[in-house]
Protein backbone atom coordinates (compact mmCIF):
# COMPACT_ATOMS: atom_id res chain seq x y z
CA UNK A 1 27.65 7.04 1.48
CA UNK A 2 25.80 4.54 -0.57
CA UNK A 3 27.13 4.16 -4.14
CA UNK A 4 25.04 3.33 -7.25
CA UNK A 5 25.93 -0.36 -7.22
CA UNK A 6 24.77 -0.38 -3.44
CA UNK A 7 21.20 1.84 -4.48
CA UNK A 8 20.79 -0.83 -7.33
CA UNK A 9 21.31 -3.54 -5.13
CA UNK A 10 18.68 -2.14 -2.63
CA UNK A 11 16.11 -1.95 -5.63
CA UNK A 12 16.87 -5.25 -6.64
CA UNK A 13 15.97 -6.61 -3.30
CA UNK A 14 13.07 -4.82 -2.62
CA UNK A 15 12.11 -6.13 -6.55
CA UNK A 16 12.36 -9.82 -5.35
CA UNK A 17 10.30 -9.33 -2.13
CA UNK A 18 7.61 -7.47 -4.16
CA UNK A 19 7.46 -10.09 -6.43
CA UNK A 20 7.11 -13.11 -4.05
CA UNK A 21 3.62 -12.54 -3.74
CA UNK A 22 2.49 -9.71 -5.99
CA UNK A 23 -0.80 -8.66 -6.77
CA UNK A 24 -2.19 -6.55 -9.18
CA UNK A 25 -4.06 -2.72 -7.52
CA UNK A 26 -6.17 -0.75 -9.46
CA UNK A 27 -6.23 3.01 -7.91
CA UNK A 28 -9.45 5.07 -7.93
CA UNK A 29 -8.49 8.67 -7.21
CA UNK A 30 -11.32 11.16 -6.59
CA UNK A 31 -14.00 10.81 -9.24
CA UNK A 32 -11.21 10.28 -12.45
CA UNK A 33 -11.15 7.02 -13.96
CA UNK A 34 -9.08 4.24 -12.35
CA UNK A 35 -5.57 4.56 -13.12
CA UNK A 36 -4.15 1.20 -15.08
CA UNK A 37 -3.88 -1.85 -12.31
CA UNK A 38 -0.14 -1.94 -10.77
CA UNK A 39 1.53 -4.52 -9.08
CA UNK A 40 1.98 -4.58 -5.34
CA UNK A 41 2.85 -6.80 -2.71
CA UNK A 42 0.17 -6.13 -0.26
CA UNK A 43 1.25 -7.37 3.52
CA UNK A 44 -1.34 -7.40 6.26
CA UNK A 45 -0.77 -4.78 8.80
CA UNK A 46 -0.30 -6.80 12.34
CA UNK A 47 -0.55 -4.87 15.13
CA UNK A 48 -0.88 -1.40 13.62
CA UNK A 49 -4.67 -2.03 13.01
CA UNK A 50 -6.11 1.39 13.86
CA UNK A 51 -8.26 1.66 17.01
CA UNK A 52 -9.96 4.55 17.56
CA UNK A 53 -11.28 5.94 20.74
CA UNK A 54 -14.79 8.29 20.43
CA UNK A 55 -16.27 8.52 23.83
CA UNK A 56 -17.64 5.34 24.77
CA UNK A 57 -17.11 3.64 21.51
CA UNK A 58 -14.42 2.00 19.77
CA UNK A 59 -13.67 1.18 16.24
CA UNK A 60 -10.63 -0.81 14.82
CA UNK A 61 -9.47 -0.72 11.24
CA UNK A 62 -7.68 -3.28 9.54
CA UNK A 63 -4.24 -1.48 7.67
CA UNK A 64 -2.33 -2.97 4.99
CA UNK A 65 1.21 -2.32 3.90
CA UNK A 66 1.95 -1.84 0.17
CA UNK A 67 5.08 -2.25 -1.38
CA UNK A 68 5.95 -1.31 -5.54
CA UNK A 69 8.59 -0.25 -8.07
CA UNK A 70 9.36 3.29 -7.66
CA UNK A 71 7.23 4.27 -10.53
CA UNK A 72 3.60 3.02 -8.87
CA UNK A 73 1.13 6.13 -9.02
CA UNK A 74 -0.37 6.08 -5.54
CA UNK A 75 -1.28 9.24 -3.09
CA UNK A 76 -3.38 9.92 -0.17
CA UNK A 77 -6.89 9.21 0.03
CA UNK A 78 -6.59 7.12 -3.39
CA UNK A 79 -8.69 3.58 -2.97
CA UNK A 80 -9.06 0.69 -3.51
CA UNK A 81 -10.16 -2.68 -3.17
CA UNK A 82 -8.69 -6.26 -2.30
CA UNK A 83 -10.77 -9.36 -2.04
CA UNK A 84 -10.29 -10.83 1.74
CA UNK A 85 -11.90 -13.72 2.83
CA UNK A 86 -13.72 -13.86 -0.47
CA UNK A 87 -15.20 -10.34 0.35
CA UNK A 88 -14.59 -7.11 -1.21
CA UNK A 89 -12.72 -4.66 1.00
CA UNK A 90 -12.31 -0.98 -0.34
CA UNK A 91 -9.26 0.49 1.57
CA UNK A 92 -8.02 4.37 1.54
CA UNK A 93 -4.31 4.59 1.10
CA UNK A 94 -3.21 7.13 4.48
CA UNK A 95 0.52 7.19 4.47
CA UNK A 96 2.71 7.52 1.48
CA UNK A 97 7.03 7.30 2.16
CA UNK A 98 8.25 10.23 0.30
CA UNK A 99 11.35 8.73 -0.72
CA UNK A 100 10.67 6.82 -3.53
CA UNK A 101 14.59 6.20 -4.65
CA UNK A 102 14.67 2.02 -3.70
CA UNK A 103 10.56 1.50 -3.73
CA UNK A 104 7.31 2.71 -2.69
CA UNK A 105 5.96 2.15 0.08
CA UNK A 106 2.13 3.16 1.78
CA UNK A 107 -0.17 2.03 4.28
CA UNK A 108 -3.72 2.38 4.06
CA UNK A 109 -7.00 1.31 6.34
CA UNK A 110 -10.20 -0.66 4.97
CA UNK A 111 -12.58 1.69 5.33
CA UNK A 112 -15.63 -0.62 4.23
């Protein structure tokens, strides 16, 4: 069984590697104001870009993995946009981890 020392240790870790190359997310949820901007690492998502398969055609979707403090307000469907390749990209946040004890963690899919 992990001990607090051990759980702090975790968050601590996961604190550094967030910070290496943090940026700063602003979440739009629904039609509310955005919530205050939040900082993220944001890590490309490799080979789990999203294909999708509809009859004849086929559609891929980059994914992005986001890791923050336990505290960062982010849910399903929220959005939001990162400049890549000096291009806005508006992404949809599709995954969330539930436990939130040492981080969070989410994935979501440029959908423009």
């Amino acid at each position: 069984m992990l001990g607090s020392d051990d759980l702090d240790q975790m968050r601590n870790d996961m604190a550094v590697l967030r910070d290496d190359r943090v940026v700063s997310v602003v979440i739009r949820r629904g039609n509310a104001t955005p919530l205050a901007a939040q900082q993220m690492r944001v890590a490309g998502g490799g080979s789990g870009n999203l294909r999708k398969n509809s009859g004849k055609t086929q559609e891929t979707r980059d994914q992005v993995v986001l890791l923050g403090a336990t505290t960062v307000d982010i849910q399903i469907d929220d959005r939001f946009t990162l400049t890549v390749a000096s291009k806005p990209v508006l992404y949809r946040v599709t995954w969330v981890r539930p436990d939130r004890s040492i981080a969070t963690m989410a994935r979501a899919e440029a959908i423009e």
